[in-house]
Protein backbone atom coordinates (compact mmCIF):
# COMPACT_ATOMS: atom_id res chain seq x y z
CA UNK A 1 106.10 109.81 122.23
CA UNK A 2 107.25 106.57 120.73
CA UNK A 3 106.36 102.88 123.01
CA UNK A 4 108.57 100.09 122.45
CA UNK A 5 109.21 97.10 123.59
CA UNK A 6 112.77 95.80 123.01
CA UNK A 7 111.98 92.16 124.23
CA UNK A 8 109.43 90.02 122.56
CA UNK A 9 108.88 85.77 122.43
CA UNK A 10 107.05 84.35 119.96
CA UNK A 11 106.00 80.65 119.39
CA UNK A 12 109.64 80.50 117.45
CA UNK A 13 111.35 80.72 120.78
CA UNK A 14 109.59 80.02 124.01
CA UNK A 15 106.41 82.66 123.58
CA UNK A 16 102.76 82.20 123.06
CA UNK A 17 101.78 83.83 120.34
CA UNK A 18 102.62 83.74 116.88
CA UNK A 19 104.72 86.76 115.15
CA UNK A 20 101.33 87.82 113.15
CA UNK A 21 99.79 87.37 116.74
CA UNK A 22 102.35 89.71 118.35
CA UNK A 23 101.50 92.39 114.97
CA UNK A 24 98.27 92.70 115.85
CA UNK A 25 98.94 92.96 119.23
CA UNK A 26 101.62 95.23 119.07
CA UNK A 27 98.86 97.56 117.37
CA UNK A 28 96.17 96.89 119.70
CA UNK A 29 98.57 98.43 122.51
CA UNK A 30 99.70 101.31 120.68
CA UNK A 31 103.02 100.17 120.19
CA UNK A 32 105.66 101.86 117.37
CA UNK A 33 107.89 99.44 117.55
CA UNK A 34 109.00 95.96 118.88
CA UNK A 35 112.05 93.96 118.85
């Protein structure tokens, strides 16, 4: 089964962590793909 998440912020917009931040996290949480 595939886990996405279709709605991500990063510190380009109004989010918290930087787009290498949200990689690794991504990973961490066993994610396929995010958007």
């Amino acid at each position: 089964m595939n886990t996405i998440d279709l709605h991500v912020h990063s510190t380009i917009s109004d989010g918290t962590m930087t787009p290498k931040e949200l990689v690794f996290y991504a990973k961490e949480k066993g994610l396929t793909a995010f958007a």
